[in-house]
N, C-alpha and C. Protein backbone atom coordinates (compact mmCIF):
# COMPACT_ATOMS: atom_id res chain seq x y z
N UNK A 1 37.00 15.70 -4.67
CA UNK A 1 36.05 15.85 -5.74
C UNK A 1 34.73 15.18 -5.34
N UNK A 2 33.37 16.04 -5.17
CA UNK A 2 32.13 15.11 -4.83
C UNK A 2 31.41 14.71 -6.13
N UNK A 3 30.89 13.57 -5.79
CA UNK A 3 30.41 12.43 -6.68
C UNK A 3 29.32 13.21 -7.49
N UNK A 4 28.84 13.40 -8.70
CA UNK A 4 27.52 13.63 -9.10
C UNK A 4 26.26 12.95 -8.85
N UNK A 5 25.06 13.10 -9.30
CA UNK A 5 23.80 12.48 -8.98
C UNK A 5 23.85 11.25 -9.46
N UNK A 6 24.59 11.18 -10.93
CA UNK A 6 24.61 9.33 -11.55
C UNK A 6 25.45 9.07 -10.71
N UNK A 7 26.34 9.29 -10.09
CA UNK A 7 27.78 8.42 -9.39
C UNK A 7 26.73 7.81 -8.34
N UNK A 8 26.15 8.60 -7.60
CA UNK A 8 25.41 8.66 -6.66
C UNK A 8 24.04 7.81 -6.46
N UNK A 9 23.61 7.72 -7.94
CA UNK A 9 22.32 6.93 -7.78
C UNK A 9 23.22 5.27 -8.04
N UNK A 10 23.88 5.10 -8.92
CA UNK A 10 24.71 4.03 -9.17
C UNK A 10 25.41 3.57 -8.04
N UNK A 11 25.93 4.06 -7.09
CA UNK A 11 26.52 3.64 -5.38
C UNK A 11 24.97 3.04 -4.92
N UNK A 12 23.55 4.07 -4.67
CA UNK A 12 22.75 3.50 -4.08
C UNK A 12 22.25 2.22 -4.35
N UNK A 13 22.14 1.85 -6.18
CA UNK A 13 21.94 0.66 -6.71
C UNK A 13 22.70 -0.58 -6.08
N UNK A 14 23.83 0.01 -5.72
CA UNK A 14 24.60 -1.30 -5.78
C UNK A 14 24.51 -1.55 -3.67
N UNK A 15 24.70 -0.58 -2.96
CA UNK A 15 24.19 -0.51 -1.57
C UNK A 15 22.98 -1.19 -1.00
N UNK A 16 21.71 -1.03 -1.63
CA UNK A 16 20.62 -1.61 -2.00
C UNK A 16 20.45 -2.60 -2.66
N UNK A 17 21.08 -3.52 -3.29
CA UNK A 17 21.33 -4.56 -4.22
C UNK A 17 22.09 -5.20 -3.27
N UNK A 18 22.89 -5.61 -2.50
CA UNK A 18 23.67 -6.24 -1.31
C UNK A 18 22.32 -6.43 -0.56
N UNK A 19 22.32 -5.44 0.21
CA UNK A 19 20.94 -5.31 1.69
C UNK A 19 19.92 -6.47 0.80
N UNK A 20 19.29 -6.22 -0.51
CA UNK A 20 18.13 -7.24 -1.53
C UNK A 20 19.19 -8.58 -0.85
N UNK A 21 20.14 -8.92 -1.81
CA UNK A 21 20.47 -10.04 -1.90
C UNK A 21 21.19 -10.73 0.12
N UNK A 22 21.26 -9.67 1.24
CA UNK A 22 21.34 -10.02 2.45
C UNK A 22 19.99 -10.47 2.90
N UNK A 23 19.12 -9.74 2.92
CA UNK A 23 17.73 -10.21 2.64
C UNK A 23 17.25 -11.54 2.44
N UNK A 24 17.27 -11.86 1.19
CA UNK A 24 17.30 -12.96 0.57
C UNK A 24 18.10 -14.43 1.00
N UNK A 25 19.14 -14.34 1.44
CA UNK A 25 20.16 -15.12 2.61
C UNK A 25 19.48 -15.17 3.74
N UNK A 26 18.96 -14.15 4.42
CA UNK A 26 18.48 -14.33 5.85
C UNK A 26 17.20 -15.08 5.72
N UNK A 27 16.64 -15.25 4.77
CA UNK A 27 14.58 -15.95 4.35
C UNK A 27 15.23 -16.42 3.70
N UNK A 28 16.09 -17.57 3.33
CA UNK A 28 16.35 -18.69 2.28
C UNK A 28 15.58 -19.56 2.38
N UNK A 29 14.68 -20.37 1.88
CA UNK A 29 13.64 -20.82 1.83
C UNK A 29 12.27 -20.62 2.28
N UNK A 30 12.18 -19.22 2.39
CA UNK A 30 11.21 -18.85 2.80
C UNK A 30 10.75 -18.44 4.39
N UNK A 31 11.77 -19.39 5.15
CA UNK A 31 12.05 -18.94 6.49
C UNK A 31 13.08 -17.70 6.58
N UNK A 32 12.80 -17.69 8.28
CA UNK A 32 13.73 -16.79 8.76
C UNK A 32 15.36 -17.53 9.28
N UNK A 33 16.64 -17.20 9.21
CA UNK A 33 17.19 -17.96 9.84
C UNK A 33 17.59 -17.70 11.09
N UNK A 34 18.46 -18.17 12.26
CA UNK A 34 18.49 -18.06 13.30
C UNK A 34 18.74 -16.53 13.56
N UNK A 35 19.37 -15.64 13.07
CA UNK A 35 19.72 -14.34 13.19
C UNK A 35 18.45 -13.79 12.91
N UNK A 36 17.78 -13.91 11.87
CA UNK A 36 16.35 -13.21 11.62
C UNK A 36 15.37 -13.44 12.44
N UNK A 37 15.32 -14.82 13.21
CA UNK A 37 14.20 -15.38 14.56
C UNK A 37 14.64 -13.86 15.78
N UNK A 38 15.77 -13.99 15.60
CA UNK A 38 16.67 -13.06 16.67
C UNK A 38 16.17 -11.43 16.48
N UNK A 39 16.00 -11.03 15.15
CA UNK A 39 15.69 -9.93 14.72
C UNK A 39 14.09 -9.66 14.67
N UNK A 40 13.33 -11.23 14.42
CA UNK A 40 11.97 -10.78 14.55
C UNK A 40 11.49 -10.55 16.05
N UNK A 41 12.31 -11.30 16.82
CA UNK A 41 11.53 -11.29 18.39
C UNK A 41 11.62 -9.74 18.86
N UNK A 42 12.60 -9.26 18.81
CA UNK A 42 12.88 -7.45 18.86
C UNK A 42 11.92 -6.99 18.08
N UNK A 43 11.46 -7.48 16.87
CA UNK A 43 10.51 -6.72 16.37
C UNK A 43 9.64 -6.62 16.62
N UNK A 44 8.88 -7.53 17.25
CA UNK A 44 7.63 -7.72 18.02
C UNK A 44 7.37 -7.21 19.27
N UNK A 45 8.71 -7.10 20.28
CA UNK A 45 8.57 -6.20 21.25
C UNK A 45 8.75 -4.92 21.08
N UNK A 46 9.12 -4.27 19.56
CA UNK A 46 9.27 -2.73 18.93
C UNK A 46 7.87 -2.44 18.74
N UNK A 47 7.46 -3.54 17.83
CA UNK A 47 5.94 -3.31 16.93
C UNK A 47 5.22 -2.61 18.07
N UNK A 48 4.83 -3.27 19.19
CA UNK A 48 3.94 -4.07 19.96
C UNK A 48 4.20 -2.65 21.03
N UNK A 49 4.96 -1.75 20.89
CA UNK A 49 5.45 -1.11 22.35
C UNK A 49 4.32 0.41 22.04
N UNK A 50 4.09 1.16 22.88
CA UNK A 50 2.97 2.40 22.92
C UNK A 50 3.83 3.40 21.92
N UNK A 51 4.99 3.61 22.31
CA UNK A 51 5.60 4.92 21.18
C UNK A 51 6.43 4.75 20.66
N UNK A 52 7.15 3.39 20.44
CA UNK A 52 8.40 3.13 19.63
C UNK A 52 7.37 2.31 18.48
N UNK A 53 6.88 2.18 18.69
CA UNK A 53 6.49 1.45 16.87
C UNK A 53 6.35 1.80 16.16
N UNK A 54 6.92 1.81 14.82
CA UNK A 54 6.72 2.46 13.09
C UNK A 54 4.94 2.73 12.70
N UNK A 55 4.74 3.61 12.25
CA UNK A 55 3.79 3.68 12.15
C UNK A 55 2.64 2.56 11.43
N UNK A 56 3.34 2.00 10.25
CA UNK A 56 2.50 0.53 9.86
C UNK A 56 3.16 -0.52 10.58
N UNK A 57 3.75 -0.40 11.44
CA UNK A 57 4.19 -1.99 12.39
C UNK A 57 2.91 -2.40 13.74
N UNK A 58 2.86 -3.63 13.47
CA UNK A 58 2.27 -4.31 14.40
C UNK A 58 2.57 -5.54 14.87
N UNK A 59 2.09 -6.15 15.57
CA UNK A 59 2.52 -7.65 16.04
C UNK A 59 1.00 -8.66 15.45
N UNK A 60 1.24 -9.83 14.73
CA UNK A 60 -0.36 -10.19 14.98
C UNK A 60 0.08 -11.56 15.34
N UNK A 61 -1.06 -11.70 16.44
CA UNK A 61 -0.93 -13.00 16.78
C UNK A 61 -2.17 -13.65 16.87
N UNK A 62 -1.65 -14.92 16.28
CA UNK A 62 -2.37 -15.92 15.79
C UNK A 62 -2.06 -17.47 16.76
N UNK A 63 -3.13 -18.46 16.37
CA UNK A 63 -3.36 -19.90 17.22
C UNK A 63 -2.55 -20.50 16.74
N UNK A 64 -1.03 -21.11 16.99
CA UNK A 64 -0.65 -22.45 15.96
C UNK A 64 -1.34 -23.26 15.60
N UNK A 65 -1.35 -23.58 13.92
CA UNK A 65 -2.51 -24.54 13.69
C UNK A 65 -1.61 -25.88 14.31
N UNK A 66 -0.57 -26.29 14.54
CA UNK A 66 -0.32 -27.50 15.27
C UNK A 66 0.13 -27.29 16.67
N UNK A 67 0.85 -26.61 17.27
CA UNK A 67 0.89 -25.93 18.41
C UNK A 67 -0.13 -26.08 19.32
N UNK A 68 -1.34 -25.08 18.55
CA UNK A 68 -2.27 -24.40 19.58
C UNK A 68 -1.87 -23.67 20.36
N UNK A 69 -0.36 -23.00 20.69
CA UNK A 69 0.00 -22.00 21.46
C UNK A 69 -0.04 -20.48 20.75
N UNK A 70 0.14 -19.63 21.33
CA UNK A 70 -0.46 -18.10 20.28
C UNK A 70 1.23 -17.82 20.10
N UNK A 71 1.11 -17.44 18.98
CA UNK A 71 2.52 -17.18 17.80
C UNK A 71 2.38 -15.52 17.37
N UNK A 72 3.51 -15.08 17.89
CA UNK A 72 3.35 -13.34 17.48
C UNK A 72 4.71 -12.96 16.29
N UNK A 73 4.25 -12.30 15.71
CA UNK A 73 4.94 -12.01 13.99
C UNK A 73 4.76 -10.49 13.97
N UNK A 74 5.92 -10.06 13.73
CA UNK A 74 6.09 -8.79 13.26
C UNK A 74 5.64 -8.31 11.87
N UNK A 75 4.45 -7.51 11.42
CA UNK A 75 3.85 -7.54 10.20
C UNK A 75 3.78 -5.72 9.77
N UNK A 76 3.57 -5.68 8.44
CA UNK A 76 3.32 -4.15 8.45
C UNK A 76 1.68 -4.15 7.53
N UNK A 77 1.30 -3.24 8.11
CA UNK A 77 -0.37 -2.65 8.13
C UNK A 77 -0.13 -2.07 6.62
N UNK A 78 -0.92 -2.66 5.57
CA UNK A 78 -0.76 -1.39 5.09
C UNK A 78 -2.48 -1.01 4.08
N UNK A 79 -2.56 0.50 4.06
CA UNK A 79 -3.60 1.18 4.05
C UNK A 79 -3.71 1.51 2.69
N UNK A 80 -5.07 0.48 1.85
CA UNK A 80 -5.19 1.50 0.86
C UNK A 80 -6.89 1.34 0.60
N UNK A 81 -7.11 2.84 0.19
CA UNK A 81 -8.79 3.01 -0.10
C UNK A 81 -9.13 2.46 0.93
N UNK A 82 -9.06 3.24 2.04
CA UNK A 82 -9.72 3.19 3.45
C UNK A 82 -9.93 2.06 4.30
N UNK A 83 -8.56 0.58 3.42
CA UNK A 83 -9.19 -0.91 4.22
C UNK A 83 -7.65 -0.58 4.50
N UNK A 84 -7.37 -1.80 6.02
CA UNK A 84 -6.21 -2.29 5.89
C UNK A 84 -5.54 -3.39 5.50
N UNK A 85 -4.65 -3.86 4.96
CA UNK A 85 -4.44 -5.11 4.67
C UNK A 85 -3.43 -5.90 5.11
N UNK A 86 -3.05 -7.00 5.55
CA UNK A 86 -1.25 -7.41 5.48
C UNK A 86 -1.08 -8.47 4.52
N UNK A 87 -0.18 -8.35 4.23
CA UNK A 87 0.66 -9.31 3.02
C UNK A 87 1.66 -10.08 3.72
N UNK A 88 2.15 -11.32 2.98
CA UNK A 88 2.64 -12.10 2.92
C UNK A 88 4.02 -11.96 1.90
N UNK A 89 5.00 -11.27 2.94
CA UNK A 89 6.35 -11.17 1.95
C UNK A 89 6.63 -12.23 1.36
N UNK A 90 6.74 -13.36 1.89
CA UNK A 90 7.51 -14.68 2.17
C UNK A 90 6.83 -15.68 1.36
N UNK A 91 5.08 -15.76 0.96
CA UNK A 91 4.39 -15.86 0.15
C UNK A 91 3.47 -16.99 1.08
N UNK A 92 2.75 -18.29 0.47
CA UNK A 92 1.49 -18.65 1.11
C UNK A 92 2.53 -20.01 1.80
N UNK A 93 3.54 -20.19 1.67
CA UNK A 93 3.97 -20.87 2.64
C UNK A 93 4.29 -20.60 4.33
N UNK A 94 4.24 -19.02 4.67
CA UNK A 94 4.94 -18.40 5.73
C UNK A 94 3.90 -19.51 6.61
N UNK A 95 4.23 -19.50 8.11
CA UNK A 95 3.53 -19.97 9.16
C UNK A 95 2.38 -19.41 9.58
N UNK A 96 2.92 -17.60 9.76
CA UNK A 96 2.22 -16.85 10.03
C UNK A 96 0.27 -17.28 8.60
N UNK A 97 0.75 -17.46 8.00
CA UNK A 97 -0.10 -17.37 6.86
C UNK A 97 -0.91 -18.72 7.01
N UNK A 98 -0.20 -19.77 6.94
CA UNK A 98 -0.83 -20.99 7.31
C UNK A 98 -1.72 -21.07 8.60
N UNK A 99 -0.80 -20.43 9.57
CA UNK A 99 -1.93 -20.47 11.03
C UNK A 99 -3.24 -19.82 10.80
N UNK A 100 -3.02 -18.48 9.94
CA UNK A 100 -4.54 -17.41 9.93
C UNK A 100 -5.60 -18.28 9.44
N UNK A 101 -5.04 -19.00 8.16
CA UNK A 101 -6.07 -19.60 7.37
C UNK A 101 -6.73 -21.19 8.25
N UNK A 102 -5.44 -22.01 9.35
CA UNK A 102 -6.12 -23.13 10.10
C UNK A 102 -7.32 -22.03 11.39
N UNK A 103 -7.13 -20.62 11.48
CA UNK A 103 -7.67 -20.13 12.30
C UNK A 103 -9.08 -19.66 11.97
N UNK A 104 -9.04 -19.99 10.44
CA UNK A 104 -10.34 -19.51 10.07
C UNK A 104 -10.51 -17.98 10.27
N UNK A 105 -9.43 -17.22 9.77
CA UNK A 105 -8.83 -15.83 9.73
C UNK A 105 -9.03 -15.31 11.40
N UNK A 106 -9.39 -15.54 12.09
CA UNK A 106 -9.34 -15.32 14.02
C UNK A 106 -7.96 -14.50 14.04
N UNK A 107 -7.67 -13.45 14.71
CA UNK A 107 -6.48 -13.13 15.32
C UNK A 107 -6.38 -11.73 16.20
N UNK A 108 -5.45 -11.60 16.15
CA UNK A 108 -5.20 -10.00 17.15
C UNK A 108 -3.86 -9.54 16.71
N UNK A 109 -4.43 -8.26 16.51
CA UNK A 109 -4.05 -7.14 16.12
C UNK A 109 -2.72 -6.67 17.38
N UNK A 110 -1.44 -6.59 17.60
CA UNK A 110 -1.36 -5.51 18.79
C UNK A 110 -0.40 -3.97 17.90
N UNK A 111 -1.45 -2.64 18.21
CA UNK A 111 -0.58 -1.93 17.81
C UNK A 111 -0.55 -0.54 18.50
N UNK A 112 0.78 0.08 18.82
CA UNK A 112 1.12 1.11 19.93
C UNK A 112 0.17 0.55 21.32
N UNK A 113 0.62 -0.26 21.55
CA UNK A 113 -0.01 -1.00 22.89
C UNK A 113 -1.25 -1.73 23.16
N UNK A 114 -2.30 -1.49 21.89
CA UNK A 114 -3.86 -1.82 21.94
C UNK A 114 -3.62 -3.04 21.23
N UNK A 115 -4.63 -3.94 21.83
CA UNK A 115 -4.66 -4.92 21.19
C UNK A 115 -6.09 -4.90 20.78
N UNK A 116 -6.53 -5.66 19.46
CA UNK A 116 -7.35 -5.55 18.94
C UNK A 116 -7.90 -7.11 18.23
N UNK A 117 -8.68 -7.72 18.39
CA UNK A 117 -9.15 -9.01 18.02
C UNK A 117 -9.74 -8.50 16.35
N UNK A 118 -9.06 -9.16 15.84
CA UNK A 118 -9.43 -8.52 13.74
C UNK A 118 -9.91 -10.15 13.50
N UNK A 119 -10.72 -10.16 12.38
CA UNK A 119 -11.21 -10.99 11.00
C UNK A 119 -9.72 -11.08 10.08
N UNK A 120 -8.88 -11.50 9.57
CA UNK A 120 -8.34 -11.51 8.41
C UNK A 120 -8.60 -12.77 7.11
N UNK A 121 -9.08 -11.80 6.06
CA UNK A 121 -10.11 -12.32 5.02
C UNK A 121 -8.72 -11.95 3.75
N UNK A 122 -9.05 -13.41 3.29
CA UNK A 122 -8.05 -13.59 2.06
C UNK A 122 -8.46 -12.69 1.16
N UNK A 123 -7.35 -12.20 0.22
CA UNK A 123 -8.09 -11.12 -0.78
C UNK A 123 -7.61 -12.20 -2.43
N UNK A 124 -8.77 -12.25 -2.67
CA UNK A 124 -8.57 -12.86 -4.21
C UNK A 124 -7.47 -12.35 -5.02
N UNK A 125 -6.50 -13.68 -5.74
CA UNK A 125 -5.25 -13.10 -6.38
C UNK A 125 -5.44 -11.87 -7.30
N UNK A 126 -6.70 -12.15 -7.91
CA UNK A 126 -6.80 -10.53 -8.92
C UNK A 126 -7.27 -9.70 -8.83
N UNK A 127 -7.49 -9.22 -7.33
CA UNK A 127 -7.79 -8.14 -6.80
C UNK A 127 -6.44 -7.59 -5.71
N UNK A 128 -4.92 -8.24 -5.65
CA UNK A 128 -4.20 -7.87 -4.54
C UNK A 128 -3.01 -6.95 -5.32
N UNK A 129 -3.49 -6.65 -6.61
CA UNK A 129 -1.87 -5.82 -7.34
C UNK A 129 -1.89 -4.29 -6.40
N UNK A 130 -2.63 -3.98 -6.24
CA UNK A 130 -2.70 -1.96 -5.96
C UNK A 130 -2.65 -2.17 -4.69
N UNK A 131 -2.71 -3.39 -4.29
CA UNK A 131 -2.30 -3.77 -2.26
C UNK A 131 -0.64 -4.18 -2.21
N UNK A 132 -0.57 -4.61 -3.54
CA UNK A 132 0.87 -5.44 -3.33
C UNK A 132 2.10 -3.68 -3.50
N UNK A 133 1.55 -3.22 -4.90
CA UNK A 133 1.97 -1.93 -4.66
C UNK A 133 2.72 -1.04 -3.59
N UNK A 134 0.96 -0.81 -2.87
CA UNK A 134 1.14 -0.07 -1.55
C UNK A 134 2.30 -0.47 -0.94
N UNK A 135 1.82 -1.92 -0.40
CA UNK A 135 2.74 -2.38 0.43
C UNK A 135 4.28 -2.40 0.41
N UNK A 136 5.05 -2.15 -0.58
CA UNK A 136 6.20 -2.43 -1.00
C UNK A 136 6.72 -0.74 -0.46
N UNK A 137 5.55 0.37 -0.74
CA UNK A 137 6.27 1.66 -0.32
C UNK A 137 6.29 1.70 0.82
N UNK A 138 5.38 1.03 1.63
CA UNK A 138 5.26 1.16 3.54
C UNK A 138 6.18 0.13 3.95
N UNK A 139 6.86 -0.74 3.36
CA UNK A 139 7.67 -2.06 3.83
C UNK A 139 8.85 -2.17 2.93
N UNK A 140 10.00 -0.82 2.89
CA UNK A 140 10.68 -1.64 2.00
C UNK A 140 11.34 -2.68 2.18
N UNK A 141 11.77 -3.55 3.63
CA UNK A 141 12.30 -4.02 3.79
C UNK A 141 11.67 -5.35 3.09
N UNK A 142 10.42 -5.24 2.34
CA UNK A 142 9.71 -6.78 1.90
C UNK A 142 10.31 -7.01 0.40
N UNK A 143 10.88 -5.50 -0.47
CA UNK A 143 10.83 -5.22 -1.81
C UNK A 143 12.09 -6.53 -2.48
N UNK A 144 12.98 -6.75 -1.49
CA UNK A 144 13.60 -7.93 -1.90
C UNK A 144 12.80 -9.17 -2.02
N UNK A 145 11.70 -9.40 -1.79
CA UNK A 145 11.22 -10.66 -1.30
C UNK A 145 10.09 -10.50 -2.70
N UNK A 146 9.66 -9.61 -2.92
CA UNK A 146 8.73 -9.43 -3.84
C UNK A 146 9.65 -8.83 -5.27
N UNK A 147 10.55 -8.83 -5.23
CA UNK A 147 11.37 -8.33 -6.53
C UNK A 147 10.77 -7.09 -7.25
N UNK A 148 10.25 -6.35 -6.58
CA UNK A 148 9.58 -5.03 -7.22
C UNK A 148 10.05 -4.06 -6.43
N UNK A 149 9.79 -2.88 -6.83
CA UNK A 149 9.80 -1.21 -5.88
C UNK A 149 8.60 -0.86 -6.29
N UNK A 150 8.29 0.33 -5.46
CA UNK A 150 6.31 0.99 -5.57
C UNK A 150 6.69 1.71 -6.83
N UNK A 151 7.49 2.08 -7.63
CA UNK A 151 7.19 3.02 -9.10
C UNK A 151 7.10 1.91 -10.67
N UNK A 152 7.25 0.14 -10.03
CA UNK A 152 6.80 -1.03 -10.82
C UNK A 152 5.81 -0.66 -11.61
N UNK A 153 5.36 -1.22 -12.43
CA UNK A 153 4.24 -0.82 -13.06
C UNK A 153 3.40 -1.84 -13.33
N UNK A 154 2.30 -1.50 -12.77
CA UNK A 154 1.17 -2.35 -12.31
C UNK A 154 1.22 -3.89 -13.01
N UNK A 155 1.07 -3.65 -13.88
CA UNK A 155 1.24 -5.26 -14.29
C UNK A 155 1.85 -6.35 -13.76
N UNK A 156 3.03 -5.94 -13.56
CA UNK A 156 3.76 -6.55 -12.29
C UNK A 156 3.85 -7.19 -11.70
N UNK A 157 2.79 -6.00 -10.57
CA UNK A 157 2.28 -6.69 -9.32
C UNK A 157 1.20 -7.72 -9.48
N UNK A 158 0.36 -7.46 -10.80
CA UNK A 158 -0.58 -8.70 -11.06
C UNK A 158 0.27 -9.95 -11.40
N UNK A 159 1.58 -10.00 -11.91
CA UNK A 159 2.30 -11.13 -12.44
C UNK A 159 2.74 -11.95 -11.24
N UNK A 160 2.99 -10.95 -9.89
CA UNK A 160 3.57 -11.82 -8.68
C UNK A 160 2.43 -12.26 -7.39
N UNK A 161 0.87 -11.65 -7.79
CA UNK A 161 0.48 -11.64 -6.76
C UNK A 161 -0.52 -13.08 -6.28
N UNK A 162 -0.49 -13.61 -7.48
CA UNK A 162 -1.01 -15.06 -6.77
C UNK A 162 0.55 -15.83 -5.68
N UNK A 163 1.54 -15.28 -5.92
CA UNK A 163 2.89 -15.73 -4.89
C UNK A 163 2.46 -15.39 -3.41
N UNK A 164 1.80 -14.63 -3.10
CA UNK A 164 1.42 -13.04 -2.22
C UNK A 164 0.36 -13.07 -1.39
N UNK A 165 0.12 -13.87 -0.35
CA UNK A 165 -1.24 -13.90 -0.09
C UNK A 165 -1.45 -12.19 0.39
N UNK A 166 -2.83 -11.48 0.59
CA UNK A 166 -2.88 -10.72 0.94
C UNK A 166 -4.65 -10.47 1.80
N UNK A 167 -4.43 -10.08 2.87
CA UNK A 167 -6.03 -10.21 3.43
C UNK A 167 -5.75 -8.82 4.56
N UNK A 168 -7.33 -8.59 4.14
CA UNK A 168 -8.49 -7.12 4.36
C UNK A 168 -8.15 -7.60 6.19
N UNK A 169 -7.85 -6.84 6.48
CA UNK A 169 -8.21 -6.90 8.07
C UNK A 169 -9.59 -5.92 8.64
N UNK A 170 -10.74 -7.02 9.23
CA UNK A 170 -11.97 -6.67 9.95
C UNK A 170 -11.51 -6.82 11.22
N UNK A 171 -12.19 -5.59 11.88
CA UNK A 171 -12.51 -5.82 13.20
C UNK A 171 -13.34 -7.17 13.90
N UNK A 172 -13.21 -7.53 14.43
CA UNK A 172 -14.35 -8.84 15.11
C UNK A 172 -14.79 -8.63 16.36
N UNK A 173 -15.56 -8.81 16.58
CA UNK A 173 -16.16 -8.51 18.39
C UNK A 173 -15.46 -8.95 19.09
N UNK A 174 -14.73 -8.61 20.39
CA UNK A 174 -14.70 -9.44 21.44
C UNK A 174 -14.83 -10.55 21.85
């Protein structure tokens, strides 16, 4: 006997509701844990490669603000009203996030093999809902982290997005 469309959407709820709450286990405090370090470094040599990378995947790398060595993070691009932006699943604690801002937004871009030296410019909390949006349909893998899906309704995303850093990526000269 095959399942109907409710049997069916009710299996996906609950399939998707595990993966959220595996998610959520792997970034327990906001980090990654040793399996996810394991999963981001692959991601960065996926992002970062000429024809295997997702179309909003990139690598950006940034200066450790205590380090000073360059730190590469698997991030997704995402495009709305003709800017690009990246977000902060993990929120304004991530590293990645802390370094941009000791960098005085400085970084590089690498994507399908080009690398690209970008500006990344904080976007004011009440201007990042229709970015936070976007982002959740180009990244679902972030939608656990942000407790929303893209058919949320806007308000929402204004309720979570001071959590959220989110910044305009400029090109910068050379």
């Amino acid at each position: 006997m095959s399942e109907g469309p409710a049997e069916a959407r009710s299996m996906s709820r609950v399939v998707l509701g595990g993966v959220a709450a595996l998610k959520r286990v792997m970034y327990r405090g906001g980090r990654p844990n040793t399996f996810m370090r394991f999963v981001n470094r692959l991601d960065v040599l996926l992002y970062g490669a000429r024809r295997l990378s997702p179309r909003s995947g990139a690598v950006l790398k940034v200066k450790g603000r205590r380090s000073g060595n360059i730190t590469s993070v698997p991030v997704a691009v995402t495009t709305y009203r003709n800017a690009e932006f990246l977000v902060s699943m993990l929120g304004p604690d991530a590293n990645w996030v802390r370094n941009v801002q000791a960098a005085g937004g400085k970084a590089t871009l690498r994507r399908r093999g080009r690398e690209t030296p970008v500006l990344l410019e904080e976007v004011p909390a009440e201007q990042r809902a229709e970015v936070l949006r976007r982002y959740v349909a180009v990244a679902p893998g972030a939608r656990p982290h942000l407790g929303l899906g893209p058919t949320a309704p806007l308000p929402e995303f204004r309720r979570i997005a001071p959590r959220h850093p989110v910044f305009r990526i400029r090109e910068r000269p050379r």
